[in-house]
N, C-alpha and C. Protein backbone atom coordinates (compact mmCIF):
# COMPACT_ATOMS: atom_id res chain seq x y z
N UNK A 1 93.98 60.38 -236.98
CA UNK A 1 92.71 60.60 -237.62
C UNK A 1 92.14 61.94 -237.15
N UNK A 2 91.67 63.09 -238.27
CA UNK A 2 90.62 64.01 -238.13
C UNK A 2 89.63 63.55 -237.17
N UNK A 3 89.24 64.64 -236.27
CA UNK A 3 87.81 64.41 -235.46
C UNK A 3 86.83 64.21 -236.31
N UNK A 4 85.59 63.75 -236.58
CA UNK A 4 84.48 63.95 -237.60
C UNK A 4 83.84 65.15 -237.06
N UNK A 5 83.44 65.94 -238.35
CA UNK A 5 82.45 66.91 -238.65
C UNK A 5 81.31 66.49 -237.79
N UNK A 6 80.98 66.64 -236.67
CA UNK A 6 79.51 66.52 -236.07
C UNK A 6 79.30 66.80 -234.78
N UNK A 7 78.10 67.00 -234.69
CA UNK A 7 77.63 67.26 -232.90
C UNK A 7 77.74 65.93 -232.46
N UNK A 8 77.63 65.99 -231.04
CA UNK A 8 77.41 64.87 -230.20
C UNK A 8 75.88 64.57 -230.18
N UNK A 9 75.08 65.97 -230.37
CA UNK A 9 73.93 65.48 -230.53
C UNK A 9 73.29 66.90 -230.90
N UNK A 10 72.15 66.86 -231.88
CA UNK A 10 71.05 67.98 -231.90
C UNK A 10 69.70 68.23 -231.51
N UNK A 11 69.43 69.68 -230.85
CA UNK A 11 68.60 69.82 -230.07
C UNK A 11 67.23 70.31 -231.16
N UNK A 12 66.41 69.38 -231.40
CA UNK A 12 65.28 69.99 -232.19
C UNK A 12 64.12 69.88 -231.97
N UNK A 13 64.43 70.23 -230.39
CA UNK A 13 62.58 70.95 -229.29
C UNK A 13 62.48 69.72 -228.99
N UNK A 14 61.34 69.09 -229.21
CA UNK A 14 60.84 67.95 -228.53
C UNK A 14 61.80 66.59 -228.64
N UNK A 15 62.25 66.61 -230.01
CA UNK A 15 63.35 65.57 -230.25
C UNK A 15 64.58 65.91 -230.21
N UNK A 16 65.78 65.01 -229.99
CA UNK A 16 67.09 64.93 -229.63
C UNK A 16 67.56 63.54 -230.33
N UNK A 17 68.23 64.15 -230.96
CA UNK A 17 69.02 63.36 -232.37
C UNK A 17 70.46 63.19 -231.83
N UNK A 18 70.95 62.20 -231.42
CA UNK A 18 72.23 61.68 -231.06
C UNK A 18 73.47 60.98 -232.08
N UNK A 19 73.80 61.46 -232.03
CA UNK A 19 74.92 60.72 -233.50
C UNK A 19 75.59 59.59 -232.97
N UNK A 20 75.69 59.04 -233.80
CA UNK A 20 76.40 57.39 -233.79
C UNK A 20 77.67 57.38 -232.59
N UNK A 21 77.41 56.03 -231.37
CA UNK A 21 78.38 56.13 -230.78
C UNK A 21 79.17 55.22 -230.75
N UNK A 22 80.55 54.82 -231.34
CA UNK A 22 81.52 53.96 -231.07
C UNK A 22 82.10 53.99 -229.95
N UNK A 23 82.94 52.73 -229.41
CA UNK A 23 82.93 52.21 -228.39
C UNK A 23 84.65 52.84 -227.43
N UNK A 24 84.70 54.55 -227.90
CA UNK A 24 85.89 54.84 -227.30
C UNK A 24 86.35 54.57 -226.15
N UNK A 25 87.58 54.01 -225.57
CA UNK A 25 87.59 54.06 -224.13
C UNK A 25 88.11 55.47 -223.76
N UNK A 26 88.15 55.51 -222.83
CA UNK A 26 89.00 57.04 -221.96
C UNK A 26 90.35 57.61 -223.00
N UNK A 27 91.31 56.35 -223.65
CA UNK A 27 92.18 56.57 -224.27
C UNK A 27 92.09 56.80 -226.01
N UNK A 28 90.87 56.77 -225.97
CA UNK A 28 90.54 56.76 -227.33
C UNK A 28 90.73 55.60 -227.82
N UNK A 29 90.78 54.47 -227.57
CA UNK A 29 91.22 52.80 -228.18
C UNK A 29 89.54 52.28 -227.97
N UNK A 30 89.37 50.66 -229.43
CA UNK A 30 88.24 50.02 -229.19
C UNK A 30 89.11 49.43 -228.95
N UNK A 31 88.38 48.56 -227.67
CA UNK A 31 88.76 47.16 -227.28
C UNK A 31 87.34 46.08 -227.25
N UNK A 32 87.69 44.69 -226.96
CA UNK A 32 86.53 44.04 -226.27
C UNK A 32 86.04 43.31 -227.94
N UNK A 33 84.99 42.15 -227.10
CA UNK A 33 84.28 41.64 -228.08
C UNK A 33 82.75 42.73 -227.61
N UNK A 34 81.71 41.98 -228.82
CA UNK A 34 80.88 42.69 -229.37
C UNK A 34 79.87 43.56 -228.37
N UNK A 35 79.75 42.09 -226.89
CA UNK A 35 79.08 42.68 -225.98
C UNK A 35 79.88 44.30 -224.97
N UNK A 36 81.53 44.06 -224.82
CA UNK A 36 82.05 45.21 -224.27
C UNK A 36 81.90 45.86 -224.88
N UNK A 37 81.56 46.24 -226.48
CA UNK A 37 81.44 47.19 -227.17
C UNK A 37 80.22 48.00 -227.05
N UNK A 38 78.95 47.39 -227.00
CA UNK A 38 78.34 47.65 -227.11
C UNK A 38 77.69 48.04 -225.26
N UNK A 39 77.77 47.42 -224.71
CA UNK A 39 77.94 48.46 -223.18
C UNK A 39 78.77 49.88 -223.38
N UNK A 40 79.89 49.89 -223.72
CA UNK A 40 80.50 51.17 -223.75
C UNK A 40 79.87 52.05 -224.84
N UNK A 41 79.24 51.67 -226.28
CA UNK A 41 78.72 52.54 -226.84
C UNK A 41 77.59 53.02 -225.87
N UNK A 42 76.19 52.22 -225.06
CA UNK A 42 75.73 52.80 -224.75
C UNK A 42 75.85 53.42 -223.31
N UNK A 43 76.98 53.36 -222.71
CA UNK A 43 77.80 54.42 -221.42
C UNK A 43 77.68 55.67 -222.11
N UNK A 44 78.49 55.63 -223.60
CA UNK A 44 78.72 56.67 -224.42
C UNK A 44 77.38 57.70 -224.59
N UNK A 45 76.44 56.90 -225.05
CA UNK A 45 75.35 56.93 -225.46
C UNK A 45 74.64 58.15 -224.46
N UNK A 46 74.60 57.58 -222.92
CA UNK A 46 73.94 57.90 -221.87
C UNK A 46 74.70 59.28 -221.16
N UNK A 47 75.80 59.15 -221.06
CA UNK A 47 76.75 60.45 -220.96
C UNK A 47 75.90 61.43 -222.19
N UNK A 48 76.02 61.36 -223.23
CA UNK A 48 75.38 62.31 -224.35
C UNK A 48 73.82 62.61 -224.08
N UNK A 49 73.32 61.73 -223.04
CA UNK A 49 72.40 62.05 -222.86
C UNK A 49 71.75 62.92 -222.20
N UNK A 50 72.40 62.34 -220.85
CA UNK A 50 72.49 63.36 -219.54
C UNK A 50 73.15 64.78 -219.99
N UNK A 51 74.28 64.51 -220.56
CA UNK A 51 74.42 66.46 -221.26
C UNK A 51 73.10 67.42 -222.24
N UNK A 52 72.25 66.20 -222.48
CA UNK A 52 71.57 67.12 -223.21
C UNK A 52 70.04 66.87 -222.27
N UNK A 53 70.49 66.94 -221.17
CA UNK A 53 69.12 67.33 -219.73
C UNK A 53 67.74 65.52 -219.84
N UNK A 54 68.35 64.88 -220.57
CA UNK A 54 67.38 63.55 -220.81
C UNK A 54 68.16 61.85 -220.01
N UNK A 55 67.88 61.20 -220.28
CA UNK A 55 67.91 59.77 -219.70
C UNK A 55 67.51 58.82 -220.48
N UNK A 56 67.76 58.21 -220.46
CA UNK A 56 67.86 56.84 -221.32
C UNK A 56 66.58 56.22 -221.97
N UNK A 57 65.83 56.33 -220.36
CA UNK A 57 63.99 56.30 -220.31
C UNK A 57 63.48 57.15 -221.77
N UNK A 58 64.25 58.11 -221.93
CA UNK A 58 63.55 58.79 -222.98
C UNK A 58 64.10 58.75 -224.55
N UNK A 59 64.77 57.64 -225.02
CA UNK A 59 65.32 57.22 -225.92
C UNK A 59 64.23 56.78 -226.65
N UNK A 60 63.46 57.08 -228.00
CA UNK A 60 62.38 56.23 -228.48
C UNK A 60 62.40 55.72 -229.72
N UNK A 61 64.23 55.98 -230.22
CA UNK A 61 64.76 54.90 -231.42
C UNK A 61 66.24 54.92 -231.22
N UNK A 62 66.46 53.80 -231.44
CA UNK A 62 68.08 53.52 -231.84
C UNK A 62 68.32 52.52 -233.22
N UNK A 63 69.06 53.12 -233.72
CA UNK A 63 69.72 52.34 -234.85
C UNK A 63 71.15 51.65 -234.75
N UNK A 64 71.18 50.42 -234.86
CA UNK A 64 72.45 49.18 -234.80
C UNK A 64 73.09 49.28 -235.84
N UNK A 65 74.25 49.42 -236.05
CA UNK A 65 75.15 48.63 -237.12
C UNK A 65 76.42 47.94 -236.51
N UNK A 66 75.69 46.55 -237.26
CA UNK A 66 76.63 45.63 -236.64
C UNK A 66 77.88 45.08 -237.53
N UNK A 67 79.07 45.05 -237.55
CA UNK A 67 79.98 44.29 -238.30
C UNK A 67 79.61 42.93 -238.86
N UNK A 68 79.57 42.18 -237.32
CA UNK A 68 79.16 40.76 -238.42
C UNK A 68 77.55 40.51 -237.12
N UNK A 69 77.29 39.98 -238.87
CA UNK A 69 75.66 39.06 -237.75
C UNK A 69 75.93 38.03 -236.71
N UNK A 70 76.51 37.47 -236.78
CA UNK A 70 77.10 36.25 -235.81
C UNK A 70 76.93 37.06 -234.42
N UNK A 71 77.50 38.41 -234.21
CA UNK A 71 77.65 38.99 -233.60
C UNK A 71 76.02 39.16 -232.65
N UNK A 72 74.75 39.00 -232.95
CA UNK A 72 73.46 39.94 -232.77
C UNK A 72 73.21 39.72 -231.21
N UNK A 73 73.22 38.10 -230.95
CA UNK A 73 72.98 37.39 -229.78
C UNK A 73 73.71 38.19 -228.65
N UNK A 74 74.93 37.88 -228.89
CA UNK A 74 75.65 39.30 -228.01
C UNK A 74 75.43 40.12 -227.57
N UNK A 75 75.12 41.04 -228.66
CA UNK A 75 74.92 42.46 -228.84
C UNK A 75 73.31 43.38 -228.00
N UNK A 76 72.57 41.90 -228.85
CA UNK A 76 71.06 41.95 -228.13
C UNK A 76 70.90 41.65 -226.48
N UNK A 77 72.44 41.35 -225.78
CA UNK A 77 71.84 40.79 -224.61
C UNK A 77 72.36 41.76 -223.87
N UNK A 78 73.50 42.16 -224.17
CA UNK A 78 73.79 43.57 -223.87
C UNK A 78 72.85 44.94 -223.60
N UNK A 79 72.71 45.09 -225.28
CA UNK A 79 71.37 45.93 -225.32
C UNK A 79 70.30 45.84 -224.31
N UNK A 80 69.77 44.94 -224.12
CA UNK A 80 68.63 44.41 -223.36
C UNK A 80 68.47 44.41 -221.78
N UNK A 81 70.43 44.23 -221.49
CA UNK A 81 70.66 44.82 -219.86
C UNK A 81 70.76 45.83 -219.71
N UNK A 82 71.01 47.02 -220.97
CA UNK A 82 70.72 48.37 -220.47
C UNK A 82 69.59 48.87 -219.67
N UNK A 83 68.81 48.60 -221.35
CA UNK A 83 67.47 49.16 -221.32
C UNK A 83 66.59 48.43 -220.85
N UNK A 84 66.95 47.56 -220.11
CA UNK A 84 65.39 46.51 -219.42
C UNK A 84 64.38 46.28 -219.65
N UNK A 85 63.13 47.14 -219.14
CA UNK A 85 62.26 46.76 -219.41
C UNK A 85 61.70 47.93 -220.84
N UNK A 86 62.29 48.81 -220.50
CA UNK A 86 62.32 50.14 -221.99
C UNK A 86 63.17 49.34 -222.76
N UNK A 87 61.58 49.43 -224.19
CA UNK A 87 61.85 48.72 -225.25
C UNK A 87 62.11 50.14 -226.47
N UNK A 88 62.68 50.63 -226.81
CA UNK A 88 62.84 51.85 -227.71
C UNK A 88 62.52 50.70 -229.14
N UNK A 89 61.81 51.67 -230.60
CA UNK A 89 62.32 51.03 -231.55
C UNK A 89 63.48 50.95 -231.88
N UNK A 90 63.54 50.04 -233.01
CA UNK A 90 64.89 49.91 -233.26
C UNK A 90 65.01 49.16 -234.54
N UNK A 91 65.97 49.13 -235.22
CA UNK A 91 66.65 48.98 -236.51
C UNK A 91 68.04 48.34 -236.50
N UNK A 92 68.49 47.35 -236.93
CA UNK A 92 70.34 46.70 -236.67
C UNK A 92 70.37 46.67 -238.25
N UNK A 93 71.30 46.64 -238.21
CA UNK A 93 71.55 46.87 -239.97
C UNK A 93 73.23 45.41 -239.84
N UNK A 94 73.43 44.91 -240.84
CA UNK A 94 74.84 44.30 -240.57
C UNK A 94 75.56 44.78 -241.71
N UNK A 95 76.54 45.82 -241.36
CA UNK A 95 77.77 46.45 -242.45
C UNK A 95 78.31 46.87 -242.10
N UNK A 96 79.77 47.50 -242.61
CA UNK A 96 80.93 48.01 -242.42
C UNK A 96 81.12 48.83 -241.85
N UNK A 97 81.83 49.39 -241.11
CA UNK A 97 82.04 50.02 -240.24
C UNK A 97 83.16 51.07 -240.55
N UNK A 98 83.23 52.68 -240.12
CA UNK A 98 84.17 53.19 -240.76
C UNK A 98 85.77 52.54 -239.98
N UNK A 99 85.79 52.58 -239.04
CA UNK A 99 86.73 51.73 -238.40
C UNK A 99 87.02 50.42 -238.28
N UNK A 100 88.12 49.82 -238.62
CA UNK A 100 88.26 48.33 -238.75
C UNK A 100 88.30 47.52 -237.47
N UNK A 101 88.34 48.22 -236.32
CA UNK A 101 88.13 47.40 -234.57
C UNK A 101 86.98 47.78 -233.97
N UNK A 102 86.65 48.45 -234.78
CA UNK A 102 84.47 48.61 -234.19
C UNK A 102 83.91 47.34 -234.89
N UNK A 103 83.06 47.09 -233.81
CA UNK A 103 82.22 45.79 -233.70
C UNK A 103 80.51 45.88 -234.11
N UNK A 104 80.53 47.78 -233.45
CA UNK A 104 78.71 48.06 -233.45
C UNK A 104 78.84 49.29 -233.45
N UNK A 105 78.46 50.20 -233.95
CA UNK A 105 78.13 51.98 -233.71
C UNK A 105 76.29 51.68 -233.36
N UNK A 106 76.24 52.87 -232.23
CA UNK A 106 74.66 52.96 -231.71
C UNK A 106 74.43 54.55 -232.23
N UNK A 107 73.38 54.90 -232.96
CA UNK A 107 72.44 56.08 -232.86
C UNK A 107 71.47 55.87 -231.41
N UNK A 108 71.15 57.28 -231.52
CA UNK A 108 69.45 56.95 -231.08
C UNK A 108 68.89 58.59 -231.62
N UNK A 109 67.62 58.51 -230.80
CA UNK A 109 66.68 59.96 -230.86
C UNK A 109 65.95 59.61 -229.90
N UNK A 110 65.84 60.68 -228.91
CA UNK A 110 65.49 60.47 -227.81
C UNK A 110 64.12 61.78 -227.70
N UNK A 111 63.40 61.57 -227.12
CA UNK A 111 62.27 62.70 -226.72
C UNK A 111 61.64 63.38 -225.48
N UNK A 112 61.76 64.39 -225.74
CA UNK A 112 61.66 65.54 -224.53
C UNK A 112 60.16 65.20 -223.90
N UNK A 113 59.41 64.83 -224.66
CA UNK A 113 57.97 64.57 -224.57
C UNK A 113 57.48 63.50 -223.44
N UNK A 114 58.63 62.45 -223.70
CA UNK A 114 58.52 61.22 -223.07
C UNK A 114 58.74 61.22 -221.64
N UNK A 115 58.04 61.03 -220.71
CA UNK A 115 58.69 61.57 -219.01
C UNK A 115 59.89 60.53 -218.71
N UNK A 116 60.97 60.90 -218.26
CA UNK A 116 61.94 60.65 -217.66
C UNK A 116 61.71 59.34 -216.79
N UNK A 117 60.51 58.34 -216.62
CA UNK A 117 60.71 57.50 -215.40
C UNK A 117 61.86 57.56 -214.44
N UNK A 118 62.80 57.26 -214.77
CA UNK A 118 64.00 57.43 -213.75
C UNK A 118 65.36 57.75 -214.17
N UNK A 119 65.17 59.02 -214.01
CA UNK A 119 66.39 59.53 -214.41
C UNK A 119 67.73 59.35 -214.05
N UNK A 120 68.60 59.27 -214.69
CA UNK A 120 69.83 58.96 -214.55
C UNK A 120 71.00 59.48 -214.06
């Protein structure tokens, strides 16, 4: 497979627009059910973050797409041990996925504005 056409993320001053992260391992393979997936998207997530000088703390939307709904409980508990007590908005959508062994792709947009509580 072609790399996709895109940044890892764009810098537009106060906001930081992160593109969708699937759940690559080191080898480039998805593995795992919905919850390993979705920890490693947001490892993924947080690496893209820290390159672009921010932390997680400063994430103030993410968008879900989930394969199957069955899946949410999972996904949400996951989610929820990231980000603890930081509640970002958020959006889950349930549809297809360009890859047939992805479980969840994560966006976010994160803001420069927002102080860092504890950086990463």
């Amino acid at each position: 497979m072609a790399l996709p056409h895109l940044a890892p993320f764009v810098d537009a001053g106060s906001l930081v627009f992160l593109s969708g992260q699937i759940a690559f391992d080191a080898h480039g393979m998805i593995r795992g059910d919905v919850a390993e997936q979705t920890r490693c998207c947001l490892e993924r997530m947080e690496r893209v973050l820290h390159d672009a000088g921010l932390s997680k703390a400063q994430v103030v939307k993410c968008t879900i797409w989930l394969r199957h709904e069955a899946d949410f409980a999972a996904f949400n508990q996951a989610y929820a041990d990231f980000f603890g007590t930081h509640k970002p908005a958020r959006s889950t959508v349930i549809s297809g996925l360009a890859l047939p062994e992805a479980l969840v792709e994560i966006e976010a947009i994160a803001s420069r504005a927002v102080a860092a509580e504890n950086p990463q």
